[in-house]
Structures are given as C-alpha cells and as structure tokens.
C-alpha atoms as a PDB file:
ATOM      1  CA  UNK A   1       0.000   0.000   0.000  1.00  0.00           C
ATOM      2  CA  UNK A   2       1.119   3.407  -0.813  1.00  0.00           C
ATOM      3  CA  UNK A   3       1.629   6.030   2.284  1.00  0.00           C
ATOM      4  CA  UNK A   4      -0.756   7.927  -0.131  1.00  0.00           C
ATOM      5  CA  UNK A   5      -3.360   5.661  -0.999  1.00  0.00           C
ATOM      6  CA  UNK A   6      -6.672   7.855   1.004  1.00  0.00           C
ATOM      7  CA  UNK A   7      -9.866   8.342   1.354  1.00  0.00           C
ATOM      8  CA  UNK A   8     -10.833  12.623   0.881  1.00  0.00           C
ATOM      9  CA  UNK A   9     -14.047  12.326   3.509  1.00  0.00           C
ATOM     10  CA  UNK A  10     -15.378  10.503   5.877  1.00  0.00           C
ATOM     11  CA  UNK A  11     -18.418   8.486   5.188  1.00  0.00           C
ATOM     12  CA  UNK A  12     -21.820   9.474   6.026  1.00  0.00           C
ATOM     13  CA  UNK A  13     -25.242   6.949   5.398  1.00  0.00           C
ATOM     14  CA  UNK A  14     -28.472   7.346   6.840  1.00  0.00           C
ATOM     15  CA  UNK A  15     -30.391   4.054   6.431  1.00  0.00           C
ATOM     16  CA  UNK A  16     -33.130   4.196   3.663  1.00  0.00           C
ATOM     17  CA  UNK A  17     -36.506   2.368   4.194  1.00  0.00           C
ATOM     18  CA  UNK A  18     -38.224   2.507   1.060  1.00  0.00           C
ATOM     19  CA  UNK A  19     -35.311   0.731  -0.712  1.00  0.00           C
ATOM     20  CA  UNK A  20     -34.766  -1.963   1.613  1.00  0.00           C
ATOM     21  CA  UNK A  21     -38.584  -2.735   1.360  1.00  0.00           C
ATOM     22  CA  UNK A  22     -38.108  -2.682  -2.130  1.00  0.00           C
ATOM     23  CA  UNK A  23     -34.498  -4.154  -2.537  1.00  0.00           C
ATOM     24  CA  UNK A  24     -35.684  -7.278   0.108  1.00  0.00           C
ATOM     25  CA  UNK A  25     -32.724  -6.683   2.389  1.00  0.00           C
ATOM     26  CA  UNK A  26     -31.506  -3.733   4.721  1.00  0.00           C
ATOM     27  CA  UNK A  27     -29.626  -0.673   2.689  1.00  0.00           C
ATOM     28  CA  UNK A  28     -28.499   2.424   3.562  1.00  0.00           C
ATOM     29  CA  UNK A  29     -28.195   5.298   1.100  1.00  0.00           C
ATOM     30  CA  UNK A  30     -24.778   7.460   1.390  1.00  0.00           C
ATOM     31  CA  UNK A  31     -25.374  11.055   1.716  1.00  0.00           C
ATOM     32  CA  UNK A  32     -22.019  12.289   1.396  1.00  0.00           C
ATOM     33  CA  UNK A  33     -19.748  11.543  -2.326  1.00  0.00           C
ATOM     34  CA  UNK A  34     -16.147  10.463  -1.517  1.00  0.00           C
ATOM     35  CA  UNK A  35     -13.077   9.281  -3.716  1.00  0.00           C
ATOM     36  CA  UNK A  36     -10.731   6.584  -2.476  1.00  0.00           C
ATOM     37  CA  UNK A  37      -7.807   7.482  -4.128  1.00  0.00           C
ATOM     38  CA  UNK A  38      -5.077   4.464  -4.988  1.00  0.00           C
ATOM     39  CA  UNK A  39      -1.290   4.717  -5.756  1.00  0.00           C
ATOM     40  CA  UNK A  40       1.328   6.801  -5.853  1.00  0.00           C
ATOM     41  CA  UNK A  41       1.291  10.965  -4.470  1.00  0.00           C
ATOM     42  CA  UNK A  42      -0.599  13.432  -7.104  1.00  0.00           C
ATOM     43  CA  UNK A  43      -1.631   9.977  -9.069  1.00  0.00           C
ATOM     44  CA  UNK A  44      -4.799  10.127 -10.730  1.00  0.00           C
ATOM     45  CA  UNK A  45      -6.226   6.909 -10.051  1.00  0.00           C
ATOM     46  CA  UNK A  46      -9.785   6.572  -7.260  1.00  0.00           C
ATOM     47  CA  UNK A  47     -12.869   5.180  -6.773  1.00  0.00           C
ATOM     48  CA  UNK A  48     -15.746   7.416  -6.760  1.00  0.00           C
ATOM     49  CA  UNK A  49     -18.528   6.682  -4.447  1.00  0.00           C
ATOM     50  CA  UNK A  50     -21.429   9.133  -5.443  1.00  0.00           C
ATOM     51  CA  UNK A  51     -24.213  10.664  -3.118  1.00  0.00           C
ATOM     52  CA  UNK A  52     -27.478   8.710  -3.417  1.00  0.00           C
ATOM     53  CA  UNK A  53     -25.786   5.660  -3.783  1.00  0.00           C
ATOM     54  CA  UNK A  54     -27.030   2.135  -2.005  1.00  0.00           C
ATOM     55  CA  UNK A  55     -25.128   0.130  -0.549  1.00  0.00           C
ATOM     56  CA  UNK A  56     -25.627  -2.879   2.193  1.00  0.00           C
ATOM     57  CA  UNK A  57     -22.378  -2.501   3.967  1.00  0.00           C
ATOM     58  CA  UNK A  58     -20.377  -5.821   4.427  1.00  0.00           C
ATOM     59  CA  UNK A  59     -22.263  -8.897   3.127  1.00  0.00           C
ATOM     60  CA  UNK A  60     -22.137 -10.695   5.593  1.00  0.00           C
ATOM     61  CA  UNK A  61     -24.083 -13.924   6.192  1.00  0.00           C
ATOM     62  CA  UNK A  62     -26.135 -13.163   9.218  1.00  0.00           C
ATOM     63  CA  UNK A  63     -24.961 -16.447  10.762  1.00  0.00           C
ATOM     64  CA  UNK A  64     -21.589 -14.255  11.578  1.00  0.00           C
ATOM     65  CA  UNK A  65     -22.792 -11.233  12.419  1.00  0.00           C
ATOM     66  CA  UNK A  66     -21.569 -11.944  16.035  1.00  0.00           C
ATOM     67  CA  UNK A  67     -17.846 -11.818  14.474  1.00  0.00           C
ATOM     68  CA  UNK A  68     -18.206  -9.435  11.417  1.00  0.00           C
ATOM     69  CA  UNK A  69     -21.333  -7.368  11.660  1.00  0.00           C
ATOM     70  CA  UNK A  70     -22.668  -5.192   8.403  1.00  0.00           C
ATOM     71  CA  UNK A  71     -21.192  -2.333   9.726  1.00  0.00           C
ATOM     72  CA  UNK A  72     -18.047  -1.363  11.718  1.00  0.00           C
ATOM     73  CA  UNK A  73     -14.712   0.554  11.654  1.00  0.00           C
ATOM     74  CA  UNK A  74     -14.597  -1.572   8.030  1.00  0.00           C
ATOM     75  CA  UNK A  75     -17.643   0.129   6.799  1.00  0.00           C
ATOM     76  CA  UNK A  76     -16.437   2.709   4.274  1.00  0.00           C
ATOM     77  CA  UNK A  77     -14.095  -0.198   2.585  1.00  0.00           C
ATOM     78  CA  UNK A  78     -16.877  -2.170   2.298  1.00  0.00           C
ATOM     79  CA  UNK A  79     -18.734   0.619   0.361  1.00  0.00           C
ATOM     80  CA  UNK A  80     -15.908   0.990  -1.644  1.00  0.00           C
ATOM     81  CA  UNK A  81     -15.962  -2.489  -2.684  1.00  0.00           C
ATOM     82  CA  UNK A  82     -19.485  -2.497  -3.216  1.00  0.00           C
ATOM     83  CA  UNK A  83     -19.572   0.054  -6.022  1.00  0.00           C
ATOM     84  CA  UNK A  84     -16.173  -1.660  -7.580  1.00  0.00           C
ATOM     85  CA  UNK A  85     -17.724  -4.814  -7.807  1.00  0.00           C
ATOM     86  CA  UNK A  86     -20.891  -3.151  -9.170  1.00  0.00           C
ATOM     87  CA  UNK A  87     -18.983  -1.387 -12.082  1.00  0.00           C
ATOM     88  CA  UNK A  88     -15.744  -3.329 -12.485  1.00  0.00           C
ATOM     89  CA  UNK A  89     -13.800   0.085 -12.851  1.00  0.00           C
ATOM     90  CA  UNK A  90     -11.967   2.278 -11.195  1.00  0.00           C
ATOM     91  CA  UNK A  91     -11.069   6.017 -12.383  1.00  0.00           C
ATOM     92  CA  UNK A  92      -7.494   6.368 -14.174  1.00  0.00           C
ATOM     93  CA  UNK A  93      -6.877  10.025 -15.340  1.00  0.00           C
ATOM     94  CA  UNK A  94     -10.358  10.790 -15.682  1.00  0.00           C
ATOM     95  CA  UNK A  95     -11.509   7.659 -16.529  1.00  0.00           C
ATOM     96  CA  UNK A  96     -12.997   4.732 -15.906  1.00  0.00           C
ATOM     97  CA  UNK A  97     -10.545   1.679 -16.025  1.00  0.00           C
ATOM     98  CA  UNK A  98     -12.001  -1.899 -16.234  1.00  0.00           C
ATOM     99  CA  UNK A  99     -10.810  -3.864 -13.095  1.00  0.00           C
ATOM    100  CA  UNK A 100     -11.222  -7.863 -12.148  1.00  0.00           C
ATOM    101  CA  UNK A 101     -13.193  -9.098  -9.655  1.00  0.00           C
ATOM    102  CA  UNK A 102      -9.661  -9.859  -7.951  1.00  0.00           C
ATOM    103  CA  UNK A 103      -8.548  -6.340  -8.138  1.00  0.00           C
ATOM    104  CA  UNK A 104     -12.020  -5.192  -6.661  1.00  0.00           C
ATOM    105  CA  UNK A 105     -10.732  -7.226  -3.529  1.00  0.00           C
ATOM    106  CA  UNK A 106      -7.594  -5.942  -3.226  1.00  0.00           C
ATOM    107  CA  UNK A 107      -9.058  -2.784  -3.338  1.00  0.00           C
ATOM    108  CA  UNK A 108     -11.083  -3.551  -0.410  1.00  0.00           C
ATOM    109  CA  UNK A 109      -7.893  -5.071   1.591  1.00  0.00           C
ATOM    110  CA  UNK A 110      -6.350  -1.904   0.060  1.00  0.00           C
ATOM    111  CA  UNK A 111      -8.983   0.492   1.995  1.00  0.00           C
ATOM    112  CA  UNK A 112      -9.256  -1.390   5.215  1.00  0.00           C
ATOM    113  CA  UNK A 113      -5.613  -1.210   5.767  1.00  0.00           C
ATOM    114  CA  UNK A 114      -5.937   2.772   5.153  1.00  0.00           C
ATOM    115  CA  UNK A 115      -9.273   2.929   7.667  1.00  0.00           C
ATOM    116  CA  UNK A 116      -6.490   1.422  10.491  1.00  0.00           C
ATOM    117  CA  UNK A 117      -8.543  -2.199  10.780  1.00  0.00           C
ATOM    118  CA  UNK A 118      -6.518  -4.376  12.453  1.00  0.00           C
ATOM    119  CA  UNK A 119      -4.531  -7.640  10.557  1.00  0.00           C
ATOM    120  CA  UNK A 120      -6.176 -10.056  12.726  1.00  0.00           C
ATOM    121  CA  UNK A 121      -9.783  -8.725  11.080  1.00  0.00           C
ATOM    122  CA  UNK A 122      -8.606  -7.523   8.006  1.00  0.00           C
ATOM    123  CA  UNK A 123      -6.890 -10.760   6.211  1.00  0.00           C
ATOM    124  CA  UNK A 124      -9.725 -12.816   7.453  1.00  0.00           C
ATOM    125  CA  UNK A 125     -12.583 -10.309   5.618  1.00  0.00           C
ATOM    126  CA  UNK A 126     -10.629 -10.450   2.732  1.00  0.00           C
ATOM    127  CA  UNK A 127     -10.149 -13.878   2.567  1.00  0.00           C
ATOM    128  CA  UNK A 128     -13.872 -14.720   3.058  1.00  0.00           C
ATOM    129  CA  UNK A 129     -14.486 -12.298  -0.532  1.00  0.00           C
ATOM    130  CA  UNK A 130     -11.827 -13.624  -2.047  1.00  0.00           C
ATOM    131  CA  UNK A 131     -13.686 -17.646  -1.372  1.00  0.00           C
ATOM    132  CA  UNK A 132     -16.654 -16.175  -2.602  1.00  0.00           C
ATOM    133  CA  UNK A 133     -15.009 -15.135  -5.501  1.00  0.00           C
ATOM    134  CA  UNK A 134     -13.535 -18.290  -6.851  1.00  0.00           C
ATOM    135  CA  UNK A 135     -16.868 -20.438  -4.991  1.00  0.00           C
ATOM    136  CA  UNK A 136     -19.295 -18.298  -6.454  1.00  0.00           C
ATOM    137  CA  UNK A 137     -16.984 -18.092 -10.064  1.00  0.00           C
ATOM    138  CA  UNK A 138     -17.990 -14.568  -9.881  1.00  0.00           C
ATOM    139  CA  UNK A 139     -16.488 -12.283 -12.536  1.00  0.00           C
ATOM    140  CA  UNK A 140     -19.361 -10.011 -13.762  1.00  0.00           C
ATOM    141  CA  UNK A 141     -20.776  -7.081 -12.697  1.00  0.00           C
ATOM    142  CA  UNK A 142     -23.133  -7.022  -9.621  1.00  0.00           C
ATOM    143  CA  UNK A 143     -25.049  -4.481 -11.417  1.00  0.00           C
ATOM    144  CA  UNK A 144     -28.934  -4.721  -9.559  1.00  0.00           C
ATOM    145  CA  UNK A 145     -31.449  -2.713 -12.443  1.00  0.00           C
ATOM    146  CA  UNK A 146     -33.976  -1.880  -9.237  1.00  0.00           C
ATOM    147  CA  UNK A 147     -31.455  -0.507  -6.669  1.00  0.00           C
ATOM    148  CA  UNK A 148     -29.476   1.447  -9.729  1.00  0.00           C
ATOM    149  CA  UNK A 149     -33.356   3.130 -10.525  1.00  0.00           C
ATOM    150  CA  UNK A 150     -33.751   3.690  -6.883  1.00  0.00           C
ATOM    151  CA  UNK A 151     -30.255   5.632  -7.160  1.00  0.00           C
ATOM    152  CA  UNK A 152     -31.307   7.912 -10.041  1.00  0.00           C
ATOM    153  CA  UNK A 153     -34.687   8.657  -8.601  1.00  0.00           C
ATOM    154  CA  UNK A 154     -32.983   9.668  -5.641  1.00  0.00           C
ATOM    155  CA  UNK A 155     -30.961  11.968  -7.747  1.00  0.00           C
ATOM    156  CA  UNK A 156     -33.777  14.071  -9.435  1.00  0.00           C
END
C-alpha cells in the first residue's frame, strides 16, 4: 500500500426504508460523495462513491454477524468495494478503467488497511471475498437494475 493511498471524507449513510422494502434486504443510502484514491502521491487513479448511492455494507451472512457485523470501523471499505464490484472500474486520469473481480478485492484489503482495521480482522474479511469469488466463479458485474433506478430517482 502506498503512504498515499486515502480516502478525501469521511463516510456518512443514513439508512433508507423505502429501498430496503423494495431491494428485500436492509440498505443504507450514502449522503455524502467520496473518492478513495489508490497509488502513488498526485496519481490520478480513485474510486468514486457518489451521493445517493445504495449500498448494504459488508455482506455478511447473518450467521456471523456476532464476528463481522454489516457495519463497523470496516464500513467505508466495504462501500468501496461495493460500487467496484458493481462497475468493475476504477477512475485512471479521468476515466474509468475496467478492473477484475480480484482487483475489486484488493481494493477492499487496500482500503481497510488505510481505515487502520486491524490484521487479525482484516486478512480474514478479505479472505472470506476472495472464497466467494472463486466459490461463487464470480467475474461479472453485480449491477442490480432496481437498486441502480432507486439511485437515479434519488438523484432528481
């Protein structure tokens, strides 16, 4: 990880009711944009995470929620790997750069190290995405066309 690899503002959600009615599970909509920026000093490479956007935190299977709940010092990483795996880009110079399903992982690693979470929770998070990953032979999108309407009609 680069000693300049950062996030530009803190993260701010406020949970959203109509869309988790709609979406079948709990989401929370964030109300502030941020960048995660990735790489060297003055390098031109981030992650965009837009106001309005939904996002469920951590996927976690509620069966672990005891050990890794949706939400904790983790969070904004999580959101961060939620829109990358949505997309499968990053922003390079303006713009947007296909990335694998790997990379969107390492990413996430990437972000919690930056957030300060500890080895001992960090490794273990990204090793349960990365088994999902190759379990789940996911290498598509995670595009949802519901929750990405609820995001533009949030928008107007």
């Amino acid at each position: 990880m680069s000693s300049f690899t950062r996030f530009d503002a803190p993260m701010l959600v406020q949970y959203d009711d109509k869309a988790s009615e709609l979406l079948g599970a709990d989401h929370w909509r964030v109300a502030q944009p941020f960048r995660f920026y990735l790489g060297v000093k003055d390098s031109d490479w981030w992650v965009y995470v837009p106001a309005g956007y939904l996002t469920d935190g951590a996927s976690v299977p509620r069966l672990f929620w005891n050990i890794v709940p949706p939400w904790g010092q983790y969070g904004q990483a999580a959101v961060v790997h939620d829109i990358v795996c949505e997309y499968l880009s990053i922003t390079i110079d303006g713009k947007p750069v296909p990335v694998s399903r790997a990379r969107c992982d390492a990413i996430l690693l990437e972000a919690m190290e930056v957030l300060g979470v500890p080895s001992w929770k960090r490794y273990p998070i990204y090793w349960a995405v990365c088994a999902y990953r190759v379990v789940a032979r996911v290498d598509q999108p995670s595009r949802d066309a519901l929750k990405m309407q609820l995001e533009a009609e949030w928008l107007r």
